[in-house]
C-alpha atoms as a PDB file:
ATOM      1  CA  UNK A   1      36.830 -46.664  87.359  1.00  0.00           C
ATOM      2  CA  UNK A   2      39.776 -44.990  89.104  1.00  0.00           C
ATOM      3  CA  UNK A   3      39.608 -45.959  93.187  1.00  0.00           C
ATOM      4  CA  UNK A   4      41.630 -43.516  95.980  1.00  0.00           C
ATOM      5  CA  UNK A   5      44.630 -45.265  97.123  1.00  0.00           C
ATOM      6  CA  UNK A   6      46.709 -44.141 100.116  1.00  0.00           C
ATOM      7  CA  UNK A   7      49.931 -45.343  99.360  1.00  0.00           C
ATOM      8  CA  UNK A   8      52.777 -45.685 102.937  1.00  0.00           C
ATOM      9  CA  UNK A   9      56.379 -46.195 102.282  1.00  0.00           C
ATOM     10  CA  UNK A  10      58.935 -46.682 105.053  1.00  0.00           C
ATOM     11  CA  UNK A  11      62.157 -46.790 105.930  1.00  0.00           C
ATOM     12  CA  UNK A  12      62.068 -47.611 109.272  1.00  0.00           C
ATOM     13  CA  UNK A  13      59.908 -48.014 112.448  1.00  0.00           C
ATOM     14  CA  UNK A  14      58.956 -44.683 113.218  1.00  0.00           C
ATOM     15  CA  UNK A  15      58.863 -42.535 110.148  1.00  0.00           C
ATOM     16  CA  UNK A  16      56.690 -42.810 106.881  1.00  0.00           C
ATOM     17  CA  UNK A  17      55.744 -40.861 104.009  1.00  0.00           C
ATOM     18  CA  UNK A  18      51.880 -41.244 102.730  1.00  0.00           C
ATOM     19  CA  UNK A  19      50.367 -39.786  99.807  1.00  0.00           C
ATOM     20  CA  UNK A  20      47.029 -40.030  98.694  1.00  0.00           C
ATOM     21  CA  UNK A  21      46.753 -40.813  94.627  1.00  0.00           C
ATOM     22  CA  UNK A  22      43.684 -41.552  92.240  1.00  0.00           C
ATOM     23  CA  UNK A  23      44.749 -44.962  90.301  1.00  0.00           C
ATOM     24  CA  UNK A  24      42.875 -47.718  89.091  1.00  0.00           C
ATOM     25  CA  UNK A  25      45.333 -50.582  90.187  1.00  0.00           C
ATOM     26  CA  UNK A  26      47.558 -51.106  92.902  1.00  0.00           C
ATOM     27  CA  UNK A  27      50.323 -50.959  90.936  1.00  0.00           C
ATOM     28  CA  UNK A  28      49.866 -47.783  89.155  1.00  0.00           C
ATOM     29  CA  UNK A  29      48.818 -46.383  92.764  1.00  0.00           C
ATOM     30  CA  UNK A  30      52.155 -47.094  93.870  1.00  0.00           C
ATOM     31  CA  UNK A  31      54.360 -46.096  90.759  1.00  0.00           C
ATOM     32  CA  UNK A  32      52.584 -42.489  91.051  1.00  0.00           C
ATOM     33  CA  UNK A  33      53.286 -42.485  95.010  1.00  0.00           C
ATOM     34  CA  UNK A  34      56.512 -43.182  94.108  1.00  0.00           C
ATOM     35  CA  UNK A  35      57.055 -40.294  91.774  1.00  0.00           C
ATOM     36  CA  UNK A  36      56.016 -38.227  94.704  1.00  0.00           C
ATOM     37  CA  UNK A  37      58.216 -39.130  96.781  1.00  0.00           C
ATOM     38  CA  UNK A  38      61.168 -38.860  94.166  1.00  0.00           C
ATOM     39  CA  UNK A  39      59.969 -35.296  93.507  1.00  0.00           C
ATOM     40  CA  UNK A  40      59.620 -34.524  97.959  1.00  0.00           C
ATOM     41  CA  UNK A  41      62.937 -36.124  98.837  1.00  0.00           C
ATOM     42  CA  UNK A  42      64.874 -36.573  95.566  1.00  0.00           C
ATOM     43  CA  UNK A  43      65.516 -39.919  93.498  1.00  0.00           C
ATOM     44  CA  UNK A  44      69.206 -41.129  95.049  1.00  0.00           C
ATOM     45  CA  UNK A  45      67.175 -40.669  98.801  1.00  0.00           C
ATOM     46  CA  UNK A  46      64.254 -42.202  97.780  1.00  0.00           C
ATOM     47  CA  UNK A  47      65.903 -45.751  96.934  1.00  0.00           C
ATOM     48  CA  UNK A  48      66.340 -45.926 100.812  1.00  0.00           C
ATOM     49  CA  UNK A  49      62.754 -46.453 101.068  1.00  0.00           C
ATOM     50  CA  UNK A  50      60.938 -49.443 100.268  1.00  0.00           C
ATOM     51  CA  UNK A  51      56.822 -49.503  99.274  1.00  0.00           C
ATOM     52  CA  UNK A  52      55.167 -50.712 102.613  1.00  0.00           C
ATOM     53  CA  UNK A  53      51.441 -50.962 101.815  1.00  0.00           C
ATOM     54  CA  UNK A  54      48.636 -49.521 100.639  1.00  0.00           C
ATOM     55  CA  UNK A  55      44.879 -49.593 100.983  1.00  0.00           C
ATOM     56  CA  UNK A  56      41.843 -48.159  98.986  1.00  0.00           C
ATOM     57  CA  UNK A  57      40.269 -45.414 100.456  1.00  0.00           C
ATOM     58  CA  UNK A  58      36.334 -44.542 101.365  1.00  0.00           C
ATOM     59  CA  UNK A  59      36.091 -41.430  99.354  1.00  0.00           C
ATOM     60  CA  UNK A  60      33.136 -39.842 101.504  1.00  0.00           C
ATOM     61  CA  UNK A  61      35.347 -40.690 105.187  1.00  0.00           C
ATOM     62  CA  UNK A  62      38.217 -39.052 103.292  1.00  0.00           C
ATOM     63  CA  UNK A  63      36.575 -36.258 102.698  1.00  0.00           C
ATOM     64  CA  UNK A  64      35.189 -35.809 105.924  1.00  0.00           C
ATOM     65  CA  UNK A  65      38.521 -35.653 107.249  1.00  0.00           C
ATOM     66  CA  UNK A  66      38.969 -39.744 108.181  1.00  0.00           C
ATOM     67  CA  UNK A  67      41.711 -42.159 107.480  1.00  0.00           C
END
């Protein structure tokens, strides 16, 4: 069964990128968060971010506009 992942990569401190991905590991929730990012900032900037975390998501909160 695929589970919502919200995958966070970082660079630094302040700034993050998050996207929100249906996978059914961890692993495959952060390979296709990290095709996202390729395709938002481009592949040579996006090897100046490293994965950060991620955590599986309550579908119905989501929805409802929660974290």
């Amino acid at each position: 069964m695929m589970k919502k992942y919200k995958v966070t990569f970082k660079p630094v401190e302040m700034l993050t990128y998050s996207y929100v991905v249906d996978a059914e590991k961890d692993q495959e929730a952060e390979n296709k968060a990290r095709d996202e990012l390729i395709e938002a900032i481009g592949y040579d900037a996006s090897k100046d971010w490293e994965y950060y975390y991620n955590e599986v998501l309550d579908i119905e909160s989501f929805q409802k506009g929660g974290k």
